[in-house]
PDB file of N, CA and C in Angstrom:
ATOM      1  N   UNK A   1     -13.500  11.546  27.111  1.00  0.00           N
ATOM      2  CA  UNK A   1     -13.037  11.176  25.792  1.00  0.00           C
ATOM      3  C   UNK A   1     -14.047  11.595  24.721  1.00  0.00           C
ATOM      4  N   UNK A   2     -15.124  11.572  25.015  1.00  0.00           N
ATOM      5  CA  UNK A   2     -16.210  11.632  23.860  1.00  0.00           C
ATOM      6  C   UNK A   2     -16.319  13.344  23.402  1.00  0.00           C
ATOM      7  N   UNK A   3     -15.775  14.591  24.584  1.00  0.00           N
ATOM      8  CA  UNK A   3     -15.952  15.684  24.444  1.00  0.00           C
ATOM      9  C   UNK A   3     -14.603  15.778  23.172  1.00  0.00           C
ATOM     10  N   UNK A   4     -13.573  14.968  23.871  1.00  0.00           N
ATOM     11  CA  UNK A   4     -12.113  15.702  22.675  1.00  0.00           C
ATOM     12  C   UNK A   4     -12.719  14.815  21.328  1.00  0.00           C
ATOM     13  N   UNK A   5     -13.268  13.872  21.553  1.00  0.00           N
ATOM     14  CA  UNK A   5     -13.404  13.079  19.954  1.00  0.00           C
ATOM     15  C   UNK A   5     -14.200  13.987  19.063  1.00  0.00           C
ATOM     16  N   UNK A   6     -15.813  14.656  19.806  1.00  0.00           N
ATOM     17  CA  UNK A   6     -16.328  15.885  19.411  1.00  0.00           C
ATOM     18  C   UNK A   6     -15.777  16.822  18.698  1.00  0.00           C
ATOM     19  N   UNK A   7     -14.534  16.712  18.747  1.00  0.00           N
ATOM     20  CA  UNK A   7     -13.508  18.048  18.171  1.00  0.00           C
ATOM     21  C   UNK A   7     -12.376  17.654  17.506  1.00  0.00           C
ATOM     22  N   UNK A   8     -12.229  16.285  17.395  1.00  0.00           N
ATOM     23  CA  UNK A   8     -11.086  15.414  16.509  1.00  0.00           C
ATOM     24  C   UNK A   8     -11.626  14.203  15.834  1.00  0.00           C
ATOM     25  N   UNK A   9     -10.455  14.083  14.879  1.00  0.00           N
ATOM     26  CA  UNK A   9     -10.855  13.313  14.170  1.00  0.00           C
ATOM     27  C   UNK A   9     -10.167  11.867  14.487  1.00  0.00           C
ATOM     28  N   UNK A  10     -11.081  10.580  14.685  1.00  0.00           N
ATOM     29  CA  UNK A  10      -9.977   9.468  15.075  1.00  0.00           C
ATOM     30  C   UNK A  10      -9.622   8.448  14.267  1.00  0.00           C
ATOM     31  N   UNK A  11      -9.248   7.834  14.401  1.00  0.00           N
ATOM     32  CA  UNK A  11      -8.396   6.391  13.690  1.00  0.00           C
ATOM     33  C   UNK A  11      -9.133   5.422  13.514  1.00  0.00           C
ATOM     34  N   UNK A  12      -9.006   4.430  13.249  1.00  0.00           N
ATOM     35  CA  UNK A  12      -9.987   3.115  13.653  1.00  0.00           C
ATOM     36  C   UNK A  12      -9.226   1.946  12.406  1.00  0.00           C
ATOM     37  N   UNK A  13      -9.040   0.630  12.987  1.00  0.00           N
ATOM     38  CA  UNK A  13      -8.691  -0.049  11.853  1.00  0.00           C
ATOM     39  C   UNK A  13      -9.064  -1.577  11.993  1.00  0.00           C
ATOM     40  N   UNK A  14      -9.510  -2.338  10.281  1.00  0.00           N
ATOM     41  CA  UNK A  14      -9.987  -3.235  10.689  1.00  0.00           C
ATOM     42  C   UNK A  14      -8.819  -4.587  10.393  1.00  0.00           C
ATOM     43  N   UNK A  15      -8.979  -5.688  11.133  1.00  0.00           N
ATOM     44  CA  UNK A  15      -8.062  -6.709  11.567  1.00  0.00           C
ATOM     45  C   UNK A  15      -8.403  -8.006  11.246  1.00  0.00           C
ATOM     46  N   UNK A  16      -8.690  -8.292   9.997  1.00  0.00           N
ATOM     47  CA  UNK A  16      -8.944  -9.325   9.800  1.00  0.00           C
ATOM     48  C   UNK A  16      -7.722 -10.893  10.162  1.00  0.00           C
ATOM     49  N   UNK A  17      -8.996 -12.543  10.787  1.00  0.00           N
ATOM     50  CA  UNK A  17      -8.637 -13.322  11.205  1.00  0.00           C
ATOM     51  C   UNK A  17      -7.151 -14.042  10.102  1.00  0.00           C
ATOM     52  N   UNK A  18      -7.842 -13.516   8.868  1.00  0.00           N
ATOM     53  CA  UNK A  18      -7.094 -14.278   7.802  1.00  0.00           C
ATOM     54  C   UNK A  18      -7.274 -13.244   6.895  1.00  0.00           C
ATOM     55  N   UNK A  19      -5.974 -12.583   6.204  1.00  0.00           N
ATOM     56  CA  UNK A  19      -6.789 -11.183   5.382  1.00  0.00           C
ATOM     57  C   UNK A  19      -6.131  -9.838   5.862  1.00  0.00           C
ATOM     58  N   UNK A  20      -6.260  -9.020   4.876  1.00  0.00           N
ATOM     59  CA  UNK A  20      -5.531  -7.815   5.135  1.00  0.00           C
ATOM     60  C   UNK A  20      -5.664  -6.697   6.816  1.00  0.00           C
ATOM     61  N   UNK A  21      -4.617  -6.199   7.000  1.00  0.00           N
ATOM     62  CA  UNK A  21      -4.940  -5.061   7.836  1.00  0.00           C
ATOM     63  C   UNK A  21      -5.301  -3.649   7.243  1.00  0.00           C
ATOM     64  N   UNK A  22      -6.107  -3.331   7.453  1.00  0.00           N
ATOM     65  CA  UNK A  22      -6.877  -1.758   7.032  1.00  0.00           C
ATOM     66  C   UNK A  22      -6.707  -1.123   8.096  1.00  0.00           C
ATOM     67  N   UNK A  23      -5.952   0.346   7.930  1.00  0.00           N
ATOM     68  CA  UNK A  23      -5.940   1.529   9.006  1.00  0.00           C
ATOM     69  C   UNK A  23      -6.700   2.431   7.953  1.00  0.00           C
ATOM     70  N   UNK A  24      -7.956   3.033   8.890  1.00  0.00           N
ATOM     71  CA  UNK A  24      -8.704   4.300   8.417  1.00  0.00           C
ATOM     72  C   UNK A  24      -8.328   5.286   9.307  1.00  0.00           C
ATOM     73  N   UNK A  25      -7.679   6.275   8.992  1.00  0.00           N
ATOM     74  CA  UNK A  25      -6.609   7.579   8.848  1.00  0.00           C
ATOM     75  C   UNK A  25      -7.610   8.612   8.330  1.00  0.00           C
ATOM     76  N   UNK A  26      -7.069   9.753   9.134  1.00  0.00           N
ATOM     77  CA  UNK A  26      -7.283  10.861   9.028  1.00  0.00           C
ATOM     78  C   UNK A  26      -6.750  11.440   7.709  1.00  0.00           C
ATOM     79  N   UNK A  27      -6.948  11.916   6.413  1.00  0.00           N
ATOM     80  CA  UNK A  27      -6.054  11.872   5.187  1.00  0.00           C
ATOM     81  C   UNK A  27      -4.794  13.028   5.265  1.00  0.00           C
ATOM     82  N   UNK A  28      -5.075  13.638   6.289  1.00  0.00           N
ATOM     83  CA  UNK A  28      -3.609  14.543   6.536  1.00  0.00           C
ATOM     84  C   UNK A  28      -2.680  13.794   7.226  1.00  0.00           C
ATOM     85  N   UNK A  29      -3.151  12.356   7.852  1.00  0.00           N
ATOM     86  CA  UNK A  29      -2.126  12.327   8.761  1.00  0.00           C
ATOM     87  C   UNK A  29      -1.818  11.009   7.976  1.00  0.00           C
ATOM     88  N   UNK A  30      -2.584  10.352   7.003  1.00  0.00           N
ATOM     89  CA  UNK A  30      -1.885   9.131   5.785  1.00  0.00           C
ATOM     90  C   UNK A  30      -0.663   8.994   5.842  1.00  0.00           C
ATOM     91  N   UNK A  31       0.374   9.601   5.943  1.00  0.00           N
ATOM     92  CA  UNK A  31       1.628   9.603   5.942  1.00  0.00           C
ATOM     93  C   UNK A  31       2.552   8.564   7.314  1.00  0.00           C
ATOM     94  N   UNK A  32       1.610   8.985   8.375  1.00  0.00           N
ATOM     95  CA  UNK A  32       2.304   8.423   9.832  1.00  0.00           C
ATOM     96  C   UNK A  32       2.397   6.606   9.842  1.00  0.00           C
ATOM     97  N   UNK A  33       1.543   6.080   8.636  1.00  0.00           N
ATOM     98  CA  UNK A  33       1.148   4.691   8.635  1.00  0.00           C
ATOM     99  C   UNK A  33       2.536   4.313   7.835  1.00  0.00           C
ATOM    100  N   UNK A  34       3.259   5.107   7.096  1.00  0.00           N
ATOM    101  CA  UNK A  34       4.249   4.686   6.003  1.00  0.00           C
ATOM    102  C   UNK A  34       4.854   4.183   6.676  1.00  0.00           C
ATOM    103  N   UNK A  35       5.716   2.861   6.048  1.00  0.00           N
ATOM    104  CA  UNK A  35       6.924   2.084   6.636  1.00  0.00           C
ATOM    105  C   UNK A  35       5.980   1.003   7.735  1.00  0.00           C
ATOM    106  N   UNK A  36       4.804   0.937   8.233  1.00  0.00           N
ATOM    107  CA  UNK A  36       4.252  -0.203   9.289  1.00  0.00           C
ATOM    108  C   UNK A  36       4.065  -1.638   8.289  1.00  0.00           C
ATOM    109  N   UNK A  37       4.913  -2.187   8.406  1.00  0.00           N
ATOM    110  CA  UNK A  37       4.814  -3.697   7.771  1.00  0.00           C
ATOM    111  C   UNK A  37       3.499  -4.099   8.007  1.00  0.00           C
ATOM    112  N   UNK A  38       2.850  -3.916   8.982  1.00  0.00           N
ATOM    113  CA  UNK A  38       1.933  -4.534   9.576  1.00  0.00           C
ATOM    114  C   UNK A  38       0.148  -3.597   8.847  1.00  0.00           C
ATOM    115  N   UNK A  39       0.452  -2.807   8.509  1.00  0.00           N
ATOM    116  CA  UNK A  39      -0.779  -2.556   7.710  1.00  0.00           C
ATOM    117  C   UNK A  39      -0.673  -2.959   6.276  1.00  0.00           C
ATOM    118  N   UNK A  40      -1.870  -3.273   5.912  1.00  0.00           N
ATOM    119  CA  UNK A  40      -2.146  -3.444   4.078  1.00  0.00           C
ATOM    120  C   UNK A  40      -2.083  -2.432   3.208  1.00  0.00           C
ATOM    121  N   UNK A  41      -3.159  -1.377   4.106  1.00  0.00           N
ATOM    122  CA  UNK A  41      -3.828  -0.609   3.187  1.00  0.00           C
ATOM    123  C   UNK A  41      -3.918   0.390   4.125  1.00  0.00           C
ATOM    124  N   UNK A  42      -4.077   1.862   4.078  1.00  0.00           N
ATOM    125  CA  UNK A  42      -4.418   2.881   4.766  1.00  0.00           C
ATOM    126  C   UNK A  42      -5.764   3.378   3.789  1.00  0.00           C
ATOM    127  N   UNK A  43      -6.797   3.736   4.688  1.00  0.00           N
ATOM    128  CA  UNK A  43      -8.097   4.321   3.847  1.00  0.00           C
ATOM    129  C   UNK A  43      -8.546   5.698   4.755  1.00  0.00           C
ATOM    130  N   UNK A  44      -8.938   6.628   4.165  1.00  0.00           N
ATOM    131  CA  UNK A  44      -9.579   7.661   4.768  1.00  0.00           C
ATOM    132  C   UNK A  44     -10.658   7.415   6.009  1.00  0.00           C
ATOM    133  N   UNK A  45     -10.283   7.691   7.199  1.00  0.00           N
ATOM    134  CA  UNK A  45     -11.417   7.469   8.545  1.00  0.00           C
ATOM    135  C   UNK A  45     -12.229   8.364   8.149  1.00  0.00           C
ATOM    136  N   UNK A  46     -13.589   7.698   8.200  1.00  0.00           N
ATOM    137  CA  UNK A  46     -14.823   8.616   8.648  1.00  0.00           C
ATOM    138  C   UNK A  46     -15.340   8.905   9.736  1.00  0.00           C
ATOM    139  N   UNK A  47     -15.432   9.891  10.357  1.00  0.00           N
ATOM    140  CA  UNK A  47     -15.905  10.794  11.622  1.00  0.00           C
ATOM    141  C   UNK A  47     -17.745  10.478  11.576  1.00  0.00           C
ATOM    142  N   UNK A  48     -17.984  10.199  12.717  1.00  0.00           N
ATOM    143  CA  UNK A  48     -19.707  10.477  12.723  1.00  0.00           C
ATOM    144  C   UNK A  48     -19.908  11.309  14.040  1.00  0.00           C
ATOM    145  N   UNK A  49     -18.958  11.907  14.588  1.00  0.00           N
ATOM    146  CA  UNK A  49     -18.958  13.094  15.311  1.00  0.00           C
ATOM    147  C   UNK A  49     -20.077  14.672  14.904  1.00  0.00           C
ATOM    148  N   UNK A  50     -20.607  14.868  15.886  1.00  0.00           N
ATOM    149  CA  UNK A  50     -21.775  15.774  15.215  1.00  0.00           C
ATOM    150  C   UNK A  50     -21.093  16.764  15.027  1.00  0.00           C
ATOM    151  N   UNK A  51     -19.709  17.638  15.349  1.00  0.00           N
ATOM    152  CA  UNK A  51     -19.014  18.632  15.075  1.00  0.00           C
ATOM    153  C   UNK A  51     -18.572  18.132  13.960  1.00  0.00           C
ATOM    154  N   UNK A  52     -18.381  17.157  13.412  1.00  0.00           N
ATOM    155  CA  UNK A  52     -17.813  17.164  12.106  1.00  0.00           C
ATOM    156  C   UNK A  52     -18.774  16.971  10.867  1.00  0.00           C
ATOM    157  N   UNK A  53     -19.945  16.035  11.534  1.00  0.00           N
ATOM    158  CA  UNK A  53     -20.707  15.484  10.005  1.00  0.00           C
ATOM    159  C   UNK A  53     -22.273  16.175  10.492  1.00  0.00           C
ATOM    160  N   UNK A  54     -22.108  16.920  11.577  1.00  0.00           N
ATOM    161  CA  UNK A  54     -23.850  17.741  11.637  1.00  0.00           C
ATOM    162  C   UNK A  54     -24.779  17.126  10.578  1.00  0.00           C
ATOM    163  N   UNK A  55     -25.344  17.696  10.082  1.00  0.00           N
ATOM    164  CA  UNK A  55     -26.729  17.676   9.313  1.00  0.00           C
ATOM    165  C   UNK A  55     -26.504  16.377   8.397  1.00  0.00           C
ATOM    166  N   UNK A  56     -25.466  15.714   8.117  1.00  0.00           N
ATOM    167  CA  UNK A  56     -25.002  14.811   7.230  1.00  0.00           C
ATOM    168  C   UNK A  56     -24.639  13.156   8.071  1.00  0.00           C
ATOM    169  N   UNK A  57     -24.956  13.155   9.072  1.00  0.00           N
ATOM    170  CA  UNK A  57     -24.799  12.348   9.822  1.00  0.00           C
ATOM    171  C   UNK A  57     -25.749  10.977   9.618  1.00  0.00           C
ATOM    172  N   UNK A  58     -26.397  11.177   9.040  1.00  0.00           N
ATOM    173  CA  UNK A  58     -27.354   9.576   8.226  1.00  0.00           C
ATOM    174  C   UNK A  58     -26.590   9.321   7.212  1.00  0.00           C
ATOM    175  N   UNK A  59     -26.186  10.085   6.415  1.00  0.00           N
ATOM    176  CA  UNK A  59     -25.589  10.304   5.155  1.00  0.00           C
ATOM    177  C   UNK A  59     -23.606   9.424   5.706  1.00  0.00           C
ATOM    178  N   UNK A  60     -23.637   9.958   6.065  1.00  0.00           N
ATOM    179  CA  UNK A  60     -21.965   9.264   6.750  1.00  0.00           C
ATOM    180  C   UNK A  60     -22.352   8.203   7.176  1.00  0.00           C
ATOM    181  N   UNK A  61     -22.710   8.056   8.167  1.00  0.00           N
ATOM    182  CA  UNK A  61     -23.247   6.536   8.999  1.00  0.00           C
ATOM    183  C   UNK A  61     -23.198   5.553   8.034  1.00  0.00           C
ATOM    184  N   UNK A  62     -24.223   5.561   6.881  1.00  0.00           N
ATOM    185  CA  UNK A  62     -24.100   5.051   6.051  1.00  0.00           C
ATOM    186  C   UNK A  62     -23.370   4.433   5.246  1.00  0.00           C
ATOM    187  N   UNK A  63     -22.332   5.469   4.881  1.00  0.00           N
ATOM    188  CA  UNK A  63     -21.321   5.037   4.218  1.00  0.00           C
ATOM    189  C   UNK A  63     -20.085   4.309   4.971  1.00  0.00           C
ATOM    190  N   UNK A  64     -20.375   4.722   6.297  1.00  0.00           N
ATOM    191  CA  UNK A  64     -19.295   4.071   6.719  1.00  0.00           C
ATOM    192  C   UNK A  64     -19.685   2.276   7.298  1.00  0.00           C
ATOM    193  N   UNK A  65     -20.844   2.344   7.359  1.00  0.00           N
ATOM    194  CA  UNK A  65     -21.280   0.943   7.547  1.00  0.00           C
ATOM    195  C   UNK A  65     -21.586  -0.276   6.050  1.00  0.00           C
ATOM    196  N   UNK A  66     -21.585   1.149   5.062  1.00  0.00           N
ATOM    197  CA  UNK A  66     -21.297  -0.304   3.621  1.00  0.00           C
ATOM    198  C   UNK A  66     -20.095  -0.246   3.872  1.00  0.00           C
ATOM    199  N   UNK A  67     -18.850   0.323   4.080  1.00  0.00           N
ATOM    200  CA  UNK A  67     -17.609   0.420   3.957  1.00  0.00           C
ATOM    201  C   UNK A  67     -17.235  -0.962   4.665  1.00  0.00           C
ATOM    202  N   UNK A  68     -17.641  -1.145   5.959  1.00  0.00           N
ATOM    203  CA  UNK A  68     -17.555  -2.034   6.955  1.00  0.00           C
ATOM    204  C   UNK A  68     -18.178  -3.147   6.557  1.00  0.00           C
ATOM    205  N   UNK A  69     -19.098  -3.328   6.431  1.00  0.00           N
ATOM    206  CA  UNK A  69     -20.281  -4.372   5.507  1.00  0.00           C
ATOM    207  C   UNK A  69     -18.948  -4.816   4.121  1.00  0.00           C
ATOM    208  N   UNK A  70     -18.554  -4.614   3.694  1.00  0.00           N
ATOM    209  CA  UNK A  70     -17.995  -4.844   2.338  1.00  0.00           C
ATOM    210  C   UNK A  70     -16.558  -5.904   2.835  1.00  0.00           C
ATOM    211  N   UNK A  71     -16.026  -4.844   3.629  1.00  0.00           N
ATOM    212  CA  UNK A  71     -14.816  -5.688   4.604  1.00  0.00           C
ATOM    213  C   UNK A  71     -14.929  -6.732   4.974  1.00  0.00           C
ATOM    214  N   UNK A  72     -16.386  -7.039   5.507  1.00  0.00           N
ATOM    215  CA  UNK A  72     -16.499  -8.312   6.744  1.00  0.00           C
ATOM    216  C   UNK A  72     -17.099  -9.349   5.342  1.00  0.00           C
TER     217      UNK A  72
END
């Protein structure tokens, strides 16, 4: 799994106890979430895959952990 993730981009969404559902989406594929009662919000997934964020990979991490940090 970790070789195809290397080369794709994945999903991930957060589930709050009391509180919205967030799907982070690939932004080409934003569309596939339309019509799910069950999500809130669709947000752009961030990749920390080294084929995708190489040299920028502190730089992403980052952002995707205030992103997460902000949620919780």
């Amino acid at each position: 799994m970790q070789v195809w993730t290397m080369h794709n981009f994945c999903r991930y969404v957060y589930i709050a106890a009391s509180g919205p559902c967030i799907l982070f989406e690939v932004p080409a594929a934003a569309h596939l979430a339309d019509g799910f009662e069950t999500v809130d919000e669709v947000r752009p997934a961030w990749s920390a895959d080294y084929m995708v964020v190489s040299d920028r990979m502190e730089e992403i991490a980052r952002i995707f952990a205030d992103e997460v940090a902000d949620l919780v």
